[in-house]
Protein backbone atom coordinates (compact mmCIF):
# COMPACT_ATOMS: atom_id res chain seq x y z
CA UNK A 1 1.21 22.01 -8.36
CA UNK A 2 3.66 19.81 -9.99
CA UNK A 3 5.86 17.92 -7.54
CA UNK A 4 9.53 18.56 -7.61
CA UNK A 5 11.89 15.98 -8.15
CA UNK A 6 13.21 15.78 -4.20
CA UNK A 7 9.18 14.96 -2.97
CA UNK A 8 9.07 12.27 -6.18
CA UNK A 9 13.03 10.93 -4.49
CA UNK A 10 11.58 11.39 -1.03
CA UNK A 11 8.86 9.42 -1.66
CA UNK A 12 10.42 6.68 -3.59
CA UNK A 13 12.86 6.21 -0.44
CA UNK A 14 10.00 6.26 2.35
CA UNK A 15 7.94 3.44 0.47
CA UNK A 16 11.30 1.84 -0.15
CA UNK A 17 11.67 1.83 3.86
CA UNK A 18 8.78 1.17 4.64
CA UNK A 19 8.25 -2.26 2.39
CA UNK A 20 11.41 -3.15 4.35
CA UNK A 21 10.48 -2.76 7.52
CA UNK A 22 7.22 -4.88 6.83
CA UNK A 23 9.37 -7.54 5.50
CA UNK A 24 11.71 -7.10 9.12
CA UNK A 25 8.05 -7.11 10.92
CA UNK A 26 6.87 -10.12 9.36
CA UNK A 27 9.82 -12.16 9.50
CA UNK A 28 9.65 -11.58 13.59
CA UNK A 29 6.61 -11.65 13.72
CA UNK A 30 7.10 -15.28 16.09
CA UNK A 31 9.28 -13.82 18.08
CA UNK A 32 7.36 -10.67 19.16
CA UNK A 33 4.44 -12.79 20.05
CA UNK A 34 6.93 -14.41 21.91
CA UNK A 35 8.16 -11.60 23.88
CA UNK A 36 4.09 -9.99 24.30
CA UNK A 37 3.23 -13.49 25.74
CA UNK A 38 5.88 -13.54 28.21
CA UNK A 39 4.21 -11.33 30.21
CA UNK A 40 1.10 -13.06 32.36
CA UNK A 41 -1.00 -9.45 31.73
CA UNK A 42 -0.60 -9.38 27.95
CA UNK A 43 -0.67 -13.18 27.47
CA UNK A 44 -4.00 -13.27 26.50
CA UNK A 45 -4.36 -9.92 24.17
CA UNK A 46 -3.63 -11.50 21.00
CA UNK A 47 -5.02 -8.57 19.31
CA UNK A 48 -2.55 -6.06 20.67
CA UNK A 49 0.50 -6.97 18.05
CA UNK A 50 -2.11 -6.54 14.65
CA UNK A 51 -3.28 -3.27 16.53
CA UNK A 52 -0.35 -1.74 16.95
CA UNK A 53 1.02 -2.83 13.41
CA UNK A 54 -2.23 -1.52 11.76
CA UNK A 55 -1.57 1.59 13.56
CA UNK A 56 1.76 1.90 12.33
CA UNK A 57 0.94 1.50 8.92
CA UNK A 58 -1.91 3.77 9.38
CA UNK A 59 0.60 6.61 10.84
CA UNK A 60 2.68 5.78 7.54
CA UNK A 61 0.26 6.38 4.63
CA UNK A 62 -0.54 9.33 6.93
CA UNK A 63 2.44 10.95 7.09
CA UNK A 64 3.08 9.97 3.46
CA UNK A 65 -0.13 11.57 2.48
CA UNK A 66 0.37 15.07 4.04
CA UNK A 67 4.20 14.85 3.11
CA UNK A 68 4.68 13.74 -0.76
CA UNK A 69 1.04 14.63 -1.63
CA UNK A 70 -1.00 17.75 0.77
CA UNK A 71 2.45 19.34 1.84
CA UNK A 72 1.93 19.84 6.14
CA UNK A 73 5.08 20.63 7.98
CA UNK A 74 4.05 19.38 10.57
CA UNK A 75 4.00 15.99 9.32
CA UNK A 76 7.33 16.68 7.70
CA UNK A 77 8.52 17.46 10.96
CA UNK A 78 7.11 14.66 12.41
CA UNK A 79 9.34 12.39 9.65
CA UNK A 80 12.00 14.21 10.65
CA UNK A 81 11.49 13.65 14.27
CA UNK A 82 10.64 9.73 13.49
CA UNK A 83 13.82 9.56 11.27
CA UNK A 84 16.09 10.90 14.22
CA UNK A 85 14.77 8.24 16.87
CA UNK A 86 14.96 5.56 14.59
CA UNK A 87 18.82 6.68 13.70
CA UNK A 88 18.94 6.35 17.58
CA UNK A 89 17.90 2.99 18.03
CA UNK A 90 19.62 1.60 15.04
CA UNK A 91 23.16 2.68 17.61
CA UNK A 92 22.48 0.44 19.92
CA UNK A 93 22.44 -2.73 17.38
CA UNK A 94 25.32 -1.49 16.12
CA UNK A 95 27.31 -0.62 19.06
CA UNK A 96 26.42 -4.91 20.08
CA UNK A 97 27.45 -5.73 16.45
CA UNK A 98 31.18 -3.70 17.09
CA UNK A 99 31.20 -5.34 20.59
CA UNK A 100 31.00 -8.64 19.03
CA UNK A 101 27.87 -9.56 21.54
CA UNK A 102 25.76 -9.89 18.41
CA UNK A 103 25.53 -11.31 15.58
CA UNK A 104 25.10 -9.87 12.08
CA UNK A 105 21.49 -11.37 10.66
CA UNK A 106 19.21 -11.05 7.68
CA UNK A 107 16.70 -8.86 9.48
CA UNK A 108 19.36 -6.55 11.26
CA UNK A 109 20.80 -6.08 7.83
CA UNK A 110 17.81 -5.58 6.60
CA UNK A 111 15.75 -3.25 9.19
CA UNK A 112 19.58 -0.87 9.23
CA UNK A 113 19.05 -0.55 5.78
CA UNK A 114 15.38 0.05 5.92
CA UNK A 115 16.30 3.00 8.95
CA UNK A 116 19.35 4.07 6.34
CA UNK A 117 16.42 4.64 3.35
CA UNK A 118 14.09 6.67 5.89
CA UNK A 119 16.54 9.44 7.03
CA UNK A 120 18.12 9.65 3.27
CA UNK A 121 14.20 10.33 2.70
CA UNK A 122 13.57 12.66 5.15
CA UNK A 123 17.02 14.40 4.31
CA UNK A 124 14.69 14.96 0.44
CA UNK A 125 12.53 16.99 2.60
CA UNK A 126 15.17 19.93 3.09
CA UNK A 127 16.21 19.95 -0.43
CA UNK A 128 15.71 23.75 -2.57
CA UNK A 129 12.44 22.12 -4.34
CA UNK A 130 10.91 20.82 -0.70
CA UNK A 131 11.25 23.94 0.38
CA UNK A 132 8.64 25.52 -2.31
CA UNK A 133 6.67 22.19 -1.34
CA UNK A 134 6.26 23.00 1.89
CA UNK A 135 5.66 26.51 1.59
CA UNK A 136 2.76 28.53 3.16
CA UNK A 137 2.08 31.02 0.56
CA UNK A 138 -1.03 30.15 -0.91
CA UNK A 139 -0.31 32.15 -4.09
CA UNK A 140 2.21 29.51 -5.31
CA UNK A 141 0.04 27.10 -5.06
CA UNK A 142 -2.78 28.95 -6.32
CA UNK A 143 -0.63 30.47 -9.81
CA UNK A 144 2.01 27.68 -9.38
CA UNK A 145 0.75 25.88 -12.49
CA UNK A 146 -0.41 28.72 -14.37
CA UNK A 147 1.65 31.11 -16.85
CA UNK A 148 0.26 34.24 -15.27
CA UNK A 149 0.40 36.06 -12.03
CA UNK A 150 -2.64 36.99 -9.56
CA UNK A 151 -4.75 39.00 -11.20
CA UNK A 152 -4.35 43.08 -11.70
CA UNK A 153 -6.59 45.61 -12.38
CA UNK A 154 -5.64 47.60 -15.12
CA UNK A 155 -8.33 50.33 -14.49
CA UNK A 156 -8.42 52.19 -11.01
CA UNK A 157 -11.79 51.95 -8.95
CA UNK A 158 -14.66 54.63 -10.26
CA UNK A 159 -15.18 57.07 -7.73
CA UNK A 160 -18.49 57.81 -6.52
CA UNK A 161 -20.26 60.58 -4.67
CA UNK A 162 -21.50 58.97 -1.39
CA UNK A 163 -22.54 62.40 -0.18
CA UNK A 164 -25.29 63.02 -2.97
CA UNK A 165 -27.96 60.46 -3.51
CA UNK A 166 -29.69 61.06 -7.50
């Protein structure tokens, strides 16, 4: 089945977000090794920050996978779910930033822009086109790409005489 133009947008936008919010991960990186060292029980699992952002990037291509390419909706719901919490933390940064008890930086910019990309991709996922996506009729997949419909038979069944045996 050819992909409609919202799944091709929706995709463009998740990759979009999620380069950025590699970029935001790597560039505090220090400081979240920081913060998991702070704490005497975690000091010494160094491999708990790469776990949990191999994870994460697993969970991505994932959801990517059975969103923009094998249409599941439950992992569109899932995006949808993930978009609303992360439109939920991004308040809290901004309600500091209208305080004034924070201070506007590259990698806030950058990781509110990267949650701004994610929900206008997961808004794609509700557009007319998603919705044939993500449908569950397996006859549009199944004649989606074809110029004809499922098959009829032009000639009814032959009867037969079950009751006499030749």
């Amino acid at each position: 089945m050819i992909r409609p133009d919202a799944i091709v947008r929706y995709e463009r936008l998740y990759w979009a977000a999620f380069v950025l919010d590699t970029v935001v991960t790597a560039m505090t990186w220090t400081q979240r090794e920081a913060i998991v060292t702070a704490y005497p029980v975690l000091a010494k699992a160094t491999w708990i920050l790469p776990t949990f952002q191999a994870i994460g990037i697993a969970v991505t291509v994932l959801l990517w996978y059975f969103t923009a390419r094998a249409p599941s909706v439950v992992a569109k719901w899932v995006v949808v779910v993930l978009a609303a919490l992360s439109t939920l933390t991004a308040i809290q940064p901004l309600a500091a930033l209208a305080n004034g008890s924070a201070t506007l930086g590259t990698t806030s910019i950058l990781s509110l822009i990267a949650t701004a990309l994610y929900v206008a991709a997961a808004v794609h996922l509700f557009q007319p086109g998603s919705k044939i996506w993500f449908a569950k009729d397996a006859d549009l997949d199944t004649y989606a790409d074809r110029d004809i419909g499922p098959p009829i038979d032009s000639a009814p069944p032959a009867k037969t005489d079950k009751g006499n045996v030749a």
